[in-house]
C-alpha atoms as a PDB file:
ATOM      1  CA  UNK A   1     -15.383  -5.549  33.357  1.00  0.00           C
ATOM      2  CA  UNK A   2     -13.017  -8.822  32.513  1.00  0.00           C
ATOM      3  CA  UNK A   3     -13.787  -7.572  29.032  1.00  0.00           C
ATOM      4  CA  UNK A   4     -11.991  -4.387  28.471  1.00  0.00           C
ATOM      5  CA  UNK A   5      -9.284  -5.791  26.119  1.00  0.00           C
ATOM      6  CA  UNK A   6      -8.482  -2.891  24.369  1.00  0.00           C
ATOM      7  CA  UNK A   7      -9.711  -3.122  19.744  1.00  0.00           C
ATOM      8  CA  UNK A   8      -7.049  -2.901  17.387  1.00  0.00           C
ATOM      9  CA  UNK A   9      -7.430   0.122  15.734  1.00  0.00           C
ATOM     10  CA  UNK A  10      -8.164   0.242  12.249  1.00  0.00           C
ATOM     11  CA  UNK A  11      -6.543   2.923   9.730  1.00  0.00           C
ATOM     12  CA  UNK A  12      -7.798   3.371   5.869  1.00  0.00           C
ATOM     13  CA  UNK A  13      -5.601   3.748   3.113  1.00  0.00           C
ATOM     14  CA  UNK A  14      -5.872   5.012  -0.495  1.00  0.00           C
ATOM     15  CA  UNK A  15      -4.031   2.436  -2.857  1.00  0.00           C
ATOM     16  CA  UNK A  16      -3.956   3.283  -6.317  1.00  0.00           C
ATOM     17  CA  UNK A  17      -2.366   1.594  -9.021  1.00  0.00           C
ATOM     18  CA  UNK A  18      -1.270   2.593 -12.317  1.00  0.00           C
ATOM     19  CA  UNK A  19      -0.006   0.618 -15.785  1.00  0.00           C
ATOM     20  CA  UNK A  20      -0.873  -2.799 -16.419  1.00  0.00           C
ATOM     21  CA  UNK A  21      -1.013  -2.933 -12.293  1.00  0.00           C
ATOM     22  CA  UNK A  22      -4.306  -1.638 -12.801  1.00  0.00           C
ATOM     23  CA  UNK A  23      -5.537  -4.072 -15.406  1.00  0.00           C
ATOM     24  CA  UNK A  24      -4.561  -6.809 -12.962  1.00  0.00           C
ATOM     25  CA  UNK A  25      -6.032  -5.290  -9.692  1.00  0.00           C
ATOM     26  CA  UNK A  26      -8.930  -4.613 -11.770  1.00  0.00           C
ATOM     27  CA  UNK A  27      -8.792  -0.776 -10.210  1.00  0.00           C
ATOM     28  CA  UNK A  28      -7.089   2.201 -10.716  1.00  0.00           C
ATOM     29  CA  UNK A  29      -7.662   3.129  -6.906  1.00  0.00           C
ATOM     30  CA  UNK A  30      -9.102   1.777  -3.749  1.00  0.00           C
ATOM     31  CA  UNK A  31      -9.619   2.407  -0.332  1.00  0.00           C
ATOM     32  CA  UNK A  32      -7.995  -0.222   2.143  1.00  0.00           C
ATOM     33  CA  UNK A  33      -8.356  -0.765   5.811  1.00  0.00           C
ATOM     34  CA  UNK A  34      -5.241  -1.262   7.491  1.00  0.00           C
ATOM     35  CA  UNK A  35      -3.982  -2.186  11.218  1.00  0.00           C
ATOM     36  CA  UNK A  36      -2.459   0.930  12.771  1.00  0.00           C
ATOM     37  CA  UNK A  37       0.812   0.124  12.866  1.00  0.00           C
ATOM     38  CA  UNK A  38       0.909  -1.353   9.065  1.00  0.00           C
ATOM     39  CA  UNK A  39       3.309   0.113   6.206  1.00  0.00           C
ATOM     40  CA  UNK A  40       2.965  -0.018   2.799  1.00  0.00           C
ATOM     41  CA  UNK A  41       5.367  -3.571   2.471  1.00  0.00           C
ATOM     42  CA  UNK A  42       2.677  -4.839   4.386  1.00  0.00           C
ATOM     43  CA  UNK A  43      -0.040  -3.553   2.071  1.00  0.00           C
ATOM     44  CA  UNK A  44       1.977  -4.717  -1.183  1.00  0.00           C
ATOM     45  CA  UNK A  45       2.158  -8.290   1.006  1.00  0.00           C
ATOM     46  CA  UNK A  46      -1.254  -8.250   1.095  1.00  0.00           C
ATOM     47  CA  UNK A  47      -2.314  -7.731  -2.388  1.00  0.00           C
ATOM     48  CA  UNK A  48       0.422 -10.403  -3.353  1.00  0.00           C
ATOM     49  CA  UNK A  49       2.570  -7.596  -4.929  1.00  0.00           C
ATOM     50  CA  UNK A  50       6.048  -7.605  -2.533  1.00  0.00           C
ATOM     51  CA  UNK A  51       7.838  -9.733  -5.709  1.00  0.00           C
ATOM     52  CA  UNK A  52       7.336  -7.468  -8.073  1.00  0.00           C
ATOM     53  CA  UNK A  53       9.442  -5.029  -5.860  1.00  0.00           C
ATOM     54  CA  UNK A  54      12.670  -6.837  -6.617  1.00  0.00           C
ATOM     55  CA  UNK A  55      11.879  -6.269 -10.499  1.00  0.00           C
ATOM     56  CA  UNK A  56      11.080  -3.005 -10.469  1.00  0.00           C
ATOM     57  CA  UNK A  57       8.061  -2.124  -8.894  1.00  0.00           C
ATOM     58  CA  UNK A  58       8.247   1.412  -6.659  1.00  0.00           C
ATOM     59  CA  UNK A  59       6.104   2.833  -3.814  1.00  0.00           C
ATOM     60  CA  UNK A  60       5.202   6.122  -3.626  1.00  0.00           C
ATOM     61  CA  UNK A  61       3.448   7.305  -0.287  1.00  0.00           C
ATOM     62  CA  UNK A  62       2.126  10.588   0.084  1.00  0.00           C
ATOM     63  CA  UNK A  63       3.634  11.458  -3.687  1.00  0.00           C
ATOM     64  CA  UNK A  64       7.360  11.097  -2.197  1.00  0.00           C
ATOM     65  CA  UNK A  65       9.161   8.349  -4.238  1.00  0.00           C
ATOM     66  CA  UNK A  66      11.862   7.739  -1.815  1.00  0.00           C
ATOM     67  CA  UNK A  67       9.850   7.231   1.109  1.00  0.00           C
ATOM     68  CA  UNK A  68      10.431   4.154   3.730  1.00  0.00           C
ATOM     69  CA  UNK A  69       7.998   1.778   2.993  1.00  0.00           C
ATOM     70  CA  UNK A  70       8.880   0.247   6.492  1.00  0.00           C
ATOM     71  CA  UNK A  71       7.346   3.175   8.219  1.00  0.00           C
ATOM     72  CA  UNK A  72       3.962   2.643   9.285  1.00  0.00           C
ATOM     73  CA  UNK A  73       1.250   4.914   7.942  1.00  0.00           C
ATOM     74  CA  UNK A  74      -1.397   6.874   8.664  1.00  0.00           C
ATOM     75  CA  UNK A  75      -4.934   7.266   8.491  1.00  0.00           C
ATOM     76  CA  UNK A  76      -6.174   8.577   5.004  1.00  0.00           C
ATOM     77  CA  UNK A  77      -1.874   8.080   3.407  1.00  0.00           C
ATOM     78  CA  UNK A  78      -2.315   7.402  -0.129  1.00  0.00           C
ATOM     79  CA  UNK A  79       0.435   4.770  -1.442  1.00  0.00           C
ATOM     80  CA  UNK A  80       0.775   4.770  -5.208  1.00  0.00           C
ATOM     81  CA  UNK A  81       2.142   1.310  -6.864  1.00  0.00           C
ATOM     82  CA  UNK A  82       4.170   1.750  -9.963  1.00  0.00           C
ATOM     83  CA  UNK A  83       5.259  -0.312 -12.585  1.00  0.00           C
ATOM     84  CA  UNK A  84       8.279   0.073 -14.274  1.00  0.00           C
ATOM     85  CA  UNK A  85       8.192   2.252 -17.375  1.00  0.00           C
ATOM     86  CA  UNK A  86       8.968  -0.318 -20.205  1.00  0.00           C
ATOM     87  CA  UNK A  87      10.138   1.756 -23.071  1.00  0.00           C
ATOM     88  CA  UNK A  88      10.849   0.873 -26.515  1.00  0.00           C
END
């Protein structure tokens, strides 16, 4: 068949968010489908959050804070968004 062009493949992450982040995604958590092949600066792209990375913003996949958020994840990763802790 002419037609066997192979499907992207899908993936689903869990996003949650926490702080005001939530407020403004209007969820704490969420389940997202994903390419395979995506990372999570393609997830924070997506949800219009990659410039609040330069001001503090940090990714936390799988519960490890100094993961590479260049690295493409998995089926069923969970990538945590948080703010910065504003103190005062």
């Amino acid at each position: 068949m002419e037609n066997d062009v192979p499907q992207p493949r899908a993936i689903k992450v869990k996003m949650l968010m926490f702080g005001p982040l939530a407020e403004r995604m209007g969820s704490r958590e969420m389940t997202v489908s994903l390419l395979h092949g995506s990372t999570a600066n393609d997830l924070a792209e997506r949800f219009e959050l990659s410039e609040m990375l330069s001001s503090g913003l940090r990714i936390a996949i799988d519960g490890k804070m100094d993961a590479d958020s260049d690295e493409p994840l998995n089926d069923g990763t969970e990538v945590a968004f948080l703010p910065p802790v504003s103190g005062g």
